[in-house]
C-alpha atoms as a PDB file:
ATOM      1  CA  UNK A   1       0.000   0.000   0.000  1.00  0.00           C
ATOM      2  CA  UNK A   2       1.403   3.614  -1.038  1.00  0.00           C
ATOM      3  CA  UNK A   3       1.295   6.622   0.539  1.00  0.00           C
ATOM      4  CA  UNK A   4       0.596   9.696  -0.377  1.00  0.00           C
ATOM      5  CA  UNK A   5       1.834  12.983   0.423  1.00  0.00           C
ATOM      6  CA  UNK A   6       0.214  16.445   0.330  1.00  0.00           C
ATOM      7  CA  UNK A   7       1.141  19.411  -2.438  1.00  0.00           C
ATOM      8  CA  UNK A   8      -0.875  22.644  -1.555  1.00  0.00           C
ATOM      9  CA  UNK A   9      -0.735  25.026  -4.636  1.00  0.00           C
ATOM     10  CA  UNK A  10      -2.259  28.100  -4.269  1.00  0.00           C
ATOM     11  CA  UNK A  11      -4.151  27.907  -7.981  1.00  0.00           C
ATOM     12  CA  UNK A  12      -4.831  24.377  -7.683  1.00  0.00           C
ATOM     13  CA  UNK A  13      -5.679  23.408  -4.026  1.00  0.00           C
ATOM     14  CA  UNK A  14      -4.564  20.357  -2.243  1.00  0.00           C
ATOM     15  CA  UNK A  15      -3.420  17.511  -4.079  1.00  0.00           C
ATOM     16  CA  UNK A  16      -1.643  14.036  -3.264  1.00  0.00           C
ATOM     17  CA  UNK A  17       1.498  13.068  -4.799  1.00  0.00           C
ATOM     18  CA  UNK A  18       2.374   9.454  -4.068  1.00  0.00           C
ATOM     19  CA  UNK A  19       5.193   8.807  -1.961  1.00  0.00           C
ATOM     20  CA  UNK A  20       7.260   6.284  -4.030  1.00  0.00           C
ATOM     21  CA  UNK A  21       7.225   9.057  -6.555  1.00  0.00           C
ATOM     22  CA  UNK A  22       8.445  11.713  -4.777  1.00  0.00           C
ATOM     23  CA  UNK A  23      11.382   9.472  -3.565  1.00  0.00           C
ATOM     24  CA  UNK A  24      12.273   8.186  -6.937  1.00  0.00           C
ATOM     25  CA  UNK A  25      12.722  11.483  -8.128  1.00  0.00           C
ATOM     26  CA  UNK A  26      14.983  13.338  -5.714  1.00  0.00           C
ATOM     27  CA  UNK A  27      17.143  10.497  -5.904  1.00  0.00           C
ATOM     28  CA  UNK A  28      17.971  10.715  -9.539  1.00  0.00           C
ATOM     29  CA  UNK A  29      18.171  14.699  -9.574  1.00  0.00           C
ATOM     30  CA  UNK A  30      20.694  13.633  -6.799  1.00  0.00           C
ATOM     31  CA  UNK A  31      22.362  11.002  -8.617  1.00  0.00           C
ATOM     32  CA  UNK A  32      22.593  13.223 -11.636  1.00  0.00           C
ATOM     33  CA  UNK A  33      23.872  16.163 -10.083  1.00  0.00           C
ATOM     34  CA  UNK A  34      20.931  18.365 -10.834  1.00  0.00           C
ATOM     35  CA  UNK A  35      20.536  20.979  -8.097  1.00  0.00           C
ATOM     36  CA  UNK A  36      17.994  20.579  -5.446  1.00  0.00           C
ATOM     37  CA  UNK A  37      15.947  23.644  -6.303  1.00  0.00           C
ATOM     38  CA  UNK A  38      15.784  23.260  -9.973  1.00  0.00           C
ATOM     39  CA  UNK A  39      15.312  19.617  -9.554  1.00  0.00           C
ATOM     40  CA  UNK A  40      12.325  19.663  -6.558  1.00  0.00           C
ATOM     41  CA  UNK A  41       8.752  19.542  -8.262  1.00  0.00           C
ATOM     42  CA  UNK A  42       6.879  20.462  -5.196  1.00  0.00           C
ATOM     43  CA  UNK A  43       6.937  23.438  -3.157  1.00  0.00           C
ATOM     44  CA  UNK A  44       9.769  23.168   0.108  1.00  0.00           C
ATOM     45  CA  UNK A  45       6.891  23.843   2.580  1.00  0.00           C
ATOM     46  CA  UNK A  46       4.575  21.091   1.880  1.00  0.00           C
ATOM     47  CA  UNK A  47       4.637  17.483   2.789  1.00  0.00           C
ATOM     48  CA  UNK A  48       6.022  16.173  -0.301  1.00  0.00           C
ATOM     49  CA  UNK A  49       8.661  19.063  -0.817  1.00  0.00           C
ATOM     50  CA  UNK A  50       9.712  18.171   2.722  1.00  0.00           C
ATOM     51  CA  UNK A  51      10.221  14.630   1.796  1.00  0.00           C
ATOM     52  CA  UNK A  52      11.935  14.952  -1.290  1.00  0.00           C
ATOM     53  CA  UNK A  53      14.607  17.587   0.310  1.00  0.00           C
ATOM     54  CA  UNK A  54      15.167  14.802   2.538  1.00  0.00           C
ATOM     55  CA  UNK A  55      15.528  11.738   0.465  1.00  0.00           C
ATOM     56  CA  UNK A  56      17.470  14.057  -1.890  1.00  0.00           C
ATOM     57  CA  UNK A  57      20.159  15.048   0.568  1.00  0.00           C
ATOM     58  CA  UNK A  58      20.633  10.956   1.891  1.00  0.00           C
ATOM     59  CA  UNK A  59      21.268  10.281  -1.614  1.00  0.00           C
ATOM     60  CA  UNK A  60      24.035  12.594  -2.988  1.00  0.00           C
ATOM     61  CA  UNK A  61      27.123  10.447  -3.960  1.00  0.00           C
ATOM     62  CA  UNK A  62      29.152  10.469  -1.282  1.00  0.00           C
ATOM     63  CA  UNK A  63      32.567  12.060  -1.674  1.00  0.00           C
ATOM     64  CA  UNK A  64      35.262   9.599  -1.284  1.00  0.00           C
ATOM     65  CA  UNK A  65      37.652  12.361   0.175  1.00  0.00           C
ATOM     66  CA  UNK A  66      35.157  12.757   3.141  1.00  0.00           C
ATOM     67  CA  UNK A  67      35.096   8.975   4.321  1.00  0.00           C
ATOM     68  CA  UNK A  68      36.818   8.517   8.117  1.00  0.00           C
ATOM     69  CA  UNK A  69      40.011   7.531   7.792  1.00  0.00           C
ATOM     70  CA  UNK A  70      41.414   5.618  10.509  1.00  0.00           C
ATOM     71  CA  UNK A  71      44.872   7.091  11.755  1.00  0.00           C
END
């Protein structure tokens, strides 16, 4: 069962945006380098732009200078 998230737009209203959506989207503006606000469909206030900020930011590429290094 999916869930759905909320999108309030001031012309159109409330509508739902399903979850697995919103995810599968910030991760490949992630993956693909495409910046979060060009890439983020929904506005950053509402339930889904919440979400996909946060889905987007756990899957940038991880830098490979950042990893802990043991010493």
């Amino acid at each position: 069962m999916s869930q759905q998230l909320t999108v309030f737009n001031s012309r159109l209203g409330h509508k739902q945006v399903d979850k697995t959506t919103v995810e599968a989207e910030a991760r490949e503006a992630a993956q693909n380098g495409t910046a979060m606000a060009d890439a983020c469909p929904y506005p950053f206030s509402s339930e889904a732009g919440v979400h996909f900020k946060a889905v987007y930011l756990l899957a940038l590429p991880q830098d490979a200078s950042q990893t802990h290094k043991r010493g």
